[in-house]
Protein backbone atom coordinates (compact mmCIF):
# COMPACT_ATOMS: atom_id res chain seq x y z
CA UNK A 1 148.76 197.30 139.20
CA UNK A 2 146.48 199.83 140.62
CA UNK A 3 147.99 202.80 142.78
CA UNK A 4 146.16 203.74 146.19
CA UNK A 5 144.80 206.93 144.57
CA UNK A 6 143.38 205.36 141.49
CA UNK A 7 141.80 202.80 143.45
CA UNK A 8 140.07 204.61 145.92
CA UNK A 9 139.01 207.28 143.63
CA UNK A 10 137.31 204.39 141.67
CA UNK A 11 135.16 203.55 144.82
CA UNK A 12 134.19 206.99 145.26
CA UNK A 13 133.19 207.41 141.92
CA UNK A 14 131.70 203.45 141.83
CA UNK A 15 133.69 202.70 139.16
CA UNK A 16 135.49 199.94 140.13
CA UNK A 17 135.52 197.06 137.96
CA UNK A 18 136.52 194.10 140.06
CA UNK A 19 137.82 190.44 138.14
CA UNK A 20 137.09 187.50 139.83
CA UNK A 21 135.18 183.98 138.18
CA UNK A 22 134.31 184.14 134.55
CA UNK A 23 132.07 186.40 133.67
CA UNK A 24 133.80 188.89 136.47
CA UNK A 25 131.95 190.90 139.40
CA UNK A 26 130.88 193.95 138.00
CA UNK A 27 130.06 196.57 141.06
CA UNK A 28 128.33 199.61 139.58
CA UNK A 29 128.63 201.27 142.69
CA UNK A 30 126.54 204.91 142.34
CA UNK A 31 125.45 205.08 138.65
CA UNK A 32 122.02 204.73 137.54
CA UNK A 33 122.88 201.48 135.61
CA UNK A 34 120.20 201.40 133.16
CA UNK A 35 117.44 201.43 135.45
CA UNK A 36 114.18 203.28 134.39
CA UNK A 37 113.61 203.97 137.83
CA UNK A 38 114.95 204.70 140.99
CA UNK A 39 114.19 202.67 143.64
CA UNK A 40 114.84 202.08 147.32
CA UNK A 41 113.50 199.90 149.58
CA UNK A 42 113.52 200.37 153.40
CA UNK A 43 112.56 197.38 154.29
CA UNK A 44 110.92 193.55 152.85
CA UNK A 45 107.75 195.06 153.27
CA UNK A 46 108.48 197.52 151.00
CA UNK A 47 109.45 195.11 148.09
CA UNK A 48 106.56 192.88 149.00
CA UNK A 49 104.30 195.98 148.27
CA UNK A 50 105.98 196.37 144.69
CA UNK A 51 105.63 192.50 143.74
CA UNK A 52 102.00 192.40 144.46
CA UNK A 53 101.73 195.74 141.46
CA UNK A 54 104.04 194.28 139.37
CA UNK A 55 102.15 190.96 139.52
CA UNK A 56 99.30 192.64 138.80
CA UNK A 57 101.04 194.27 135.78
CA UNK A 58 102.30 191.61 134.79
CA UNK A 59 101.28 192.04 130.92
CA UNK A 60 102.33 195.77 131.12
CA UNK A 61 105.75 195.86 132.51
CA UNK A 62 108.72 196.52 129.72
CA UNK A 63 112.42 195.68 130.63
CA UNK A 64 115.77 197.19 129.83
CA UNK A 65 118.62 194.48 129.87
CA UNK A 66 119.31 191.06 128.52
CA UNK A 67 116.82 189.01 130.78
CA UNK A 68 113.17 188.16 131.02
CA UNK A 69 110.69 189.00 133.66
CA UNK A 70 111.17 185.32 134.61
CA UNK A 71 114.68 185.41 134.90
CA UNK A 72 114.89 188.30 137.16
CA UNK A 73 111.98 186.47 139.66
CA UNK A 74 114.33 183.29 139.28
CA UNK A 75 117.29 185.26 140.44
CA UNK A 76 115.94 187.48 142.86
CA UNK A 77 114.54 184.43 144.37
CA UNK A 78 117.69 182.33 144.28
CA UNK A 79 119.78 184.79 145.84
CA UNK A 80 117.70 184.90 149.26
CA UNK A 81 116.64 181.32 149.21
CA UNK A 82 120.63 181.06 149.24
CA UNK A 83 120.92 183.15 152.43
CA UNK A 84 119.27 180.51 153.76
CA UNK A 85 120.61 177.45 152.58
CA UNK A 86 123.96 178.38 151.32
CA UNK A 87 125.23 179.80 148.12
CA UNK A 88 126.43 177.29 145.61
CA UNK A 89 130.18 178.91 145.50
CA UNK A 90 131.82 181.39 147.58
CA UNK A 91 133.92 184.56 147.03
CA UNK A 92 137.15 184.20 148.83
CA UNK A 93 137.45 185.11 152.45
CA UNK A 94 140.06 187.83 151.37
CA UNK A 95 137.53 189.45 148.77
CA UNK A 96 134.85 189.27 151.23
CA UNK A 97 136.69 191.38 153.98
CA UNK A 98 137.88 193.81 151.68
CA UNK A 99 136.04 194.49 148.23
CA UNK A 100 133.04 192.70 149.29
CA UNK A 101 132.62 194.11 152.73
CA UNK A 102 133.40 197.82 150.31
CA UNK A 103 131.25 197.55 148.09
CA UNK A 104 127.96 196.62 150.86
CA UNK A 105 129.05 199.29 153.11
CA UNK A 106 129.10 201.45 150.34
CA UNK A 107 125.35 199.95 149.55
CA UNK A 108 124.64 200.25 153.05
CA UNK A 109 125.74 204.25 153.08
CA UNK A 110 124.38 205.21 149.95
CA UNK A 111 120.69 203.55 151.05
CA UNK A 112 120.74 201.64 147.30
CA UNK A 113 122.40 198.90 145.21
CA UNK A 114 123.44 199.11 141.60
CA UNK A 115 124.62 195.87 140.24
CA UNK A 116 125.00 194.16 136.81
CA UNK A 117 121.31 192.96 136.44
CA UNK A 118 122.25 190.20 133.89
CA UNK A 119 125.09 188.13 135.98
CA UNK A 120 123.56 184.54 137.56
CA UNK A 121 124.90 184.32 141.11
CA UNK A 122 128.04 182.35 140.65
CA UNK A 123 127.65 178.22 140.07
CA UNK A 124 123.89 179.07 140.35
CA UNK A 125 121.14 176.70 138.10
CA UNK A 126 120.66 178.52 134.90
CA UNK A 127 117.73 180.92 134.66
CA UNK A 128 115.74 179.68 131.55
CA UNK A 129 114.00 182.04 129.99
CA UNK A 130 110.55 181.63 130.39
CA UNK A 131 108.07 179.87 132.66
CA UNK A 132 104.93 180.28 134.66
CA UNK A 133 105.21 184.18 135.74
CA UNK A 134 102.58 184.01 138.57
CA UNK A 135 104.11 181.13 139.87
CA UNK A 136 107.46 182.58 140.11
CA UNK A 137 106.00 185.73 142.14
CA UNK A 138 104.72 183.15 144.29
CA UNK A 139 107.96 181.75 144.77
CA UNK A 140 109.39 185.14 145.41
CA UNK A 141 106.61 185.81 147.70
CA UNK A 142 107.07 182.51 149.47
CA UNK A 143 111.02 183.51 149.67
CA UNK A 144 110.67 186.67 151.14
CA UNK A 145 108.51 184.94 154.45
CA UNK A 146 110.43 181.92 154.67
CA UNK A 147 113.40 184.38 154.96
CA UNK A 148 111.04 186.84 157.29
CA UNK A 149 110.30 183.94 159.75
CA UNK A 150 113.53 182.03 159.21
CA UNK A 151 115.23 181.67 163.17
CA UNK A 152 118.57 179.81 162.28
CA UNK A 153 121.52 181.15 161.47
CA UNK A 154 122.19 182.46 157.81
CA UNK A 155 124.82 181.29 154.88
CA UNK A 156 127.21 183.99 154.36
CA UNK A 157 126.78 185.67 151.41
CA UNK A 158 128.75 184.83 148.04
CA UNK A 159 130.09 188.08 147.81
CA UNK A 160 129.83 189.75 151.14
CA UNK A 161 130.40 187.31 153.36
CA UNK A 162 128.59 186.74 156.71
CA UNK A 163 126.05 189.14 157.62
CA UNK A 164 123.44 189.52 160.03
CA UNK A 165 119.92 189.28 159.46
CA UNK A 166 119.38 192.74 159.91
CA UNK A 167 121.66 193.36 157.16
CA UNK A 168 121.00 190.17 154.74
CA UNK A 169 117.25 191.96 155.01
CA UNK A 170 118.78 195.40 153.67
CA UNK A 171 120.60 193.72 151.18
CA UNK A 172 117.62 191.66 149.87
CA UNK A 173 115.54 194.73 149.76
CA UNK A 174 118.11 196.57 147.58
CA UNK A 175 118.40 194.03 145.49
CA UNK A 176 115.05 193.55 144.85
CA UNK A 177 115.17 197.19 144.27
CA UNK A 178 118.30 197.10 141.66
CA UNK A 179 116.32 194.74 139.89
CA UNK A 180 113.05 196.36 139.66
CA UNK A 181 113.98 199.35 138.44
CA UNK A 182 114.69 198.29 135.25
CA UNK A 183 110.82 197.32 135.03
CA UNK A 184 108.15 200.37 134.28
CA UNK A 185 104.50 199.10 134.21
């Protein structure tokens, strides 16, 4: 068991290391985490700005981590497409109020994310490996306005619960972020 002290230091250092489903929920809270560079979006806009040079790079761009280009554009995608029509598994309520609602404050705060880049979003389709890569920027494209112009109400998150849309946009844009910055073109 964890004392107070040990615990919180871990958040303020980000090095929690938090079990929960199989593969666990890894939340690399401040460290660079591999990435090649640092990135941080503002806003959708922002990200939309680095899709349309990384798919024009496409050829170019080396990766550090375990997945393809296509796999990160398959995940990034997923995860808001899921904000709209509901992740396929959920966190519980209890690790969404506390470690969940921690750890995106603690996004929030720090203006960037830093995740493990090679976990699927839990009970999510498998990325394969390779595909079409224009056609999954378009899909990312096509995610980012159906989110933009999207009027209902959002899916709470898997990990953070509900959120407004306001918040689900930071979050996307950090993600995207997180996940581009282990791409150099």
């Amino acid at each position: 068991m964890m004392n107070r002290r040990v615990f919180l230091t871990s958040l303020a250092t980000g090095t929690l290391l938090v079990g929960g489903g199989a593969a666990g929920f890894h939340l690399h809270l401040s460290s660079r985490n591999g990435a090649k560079r640092l990135l941080s979006y503002q806003s959708l806009a922002e990200a939309l700005q680095e899709i349309e040079q990384l798919k024009k790079a496409t050829t170019q761009i080396s990766l550090e981590g375990h997945w393809s280009l296509y796999q990160h554009l398959l995940h990034c995608t997923q995860s808001i497409q899921f904000s709209i029509q509901g992740f396929p598994s959920q966190k519980s309520p209890i690790f969404q109020q506390t470690l969940g609602k921690l750890a995106f404050n603690k996004f929030l705060s720090q203006g960037y994310m830093r995740h493990n880049r090679n976990e699927p979003i839990p009970d999510a389709p498998e990325l394969v490996s390779s595909g079409d890569i224009q056609t999954a920027f378009d899909a990312l494209i096509q995610s980012i306005h159906a989110f933009d112009t999207h009027t209902s109400s959002l899916q709470p998150h898997f990990a953070y619960g509900q959120l407004s849309k306001n918040d689900y946009a930071k979050a996307h844009a950090m993600h995207l972020a997180d996940h581009f910055a282990v791409m150099v073109y």
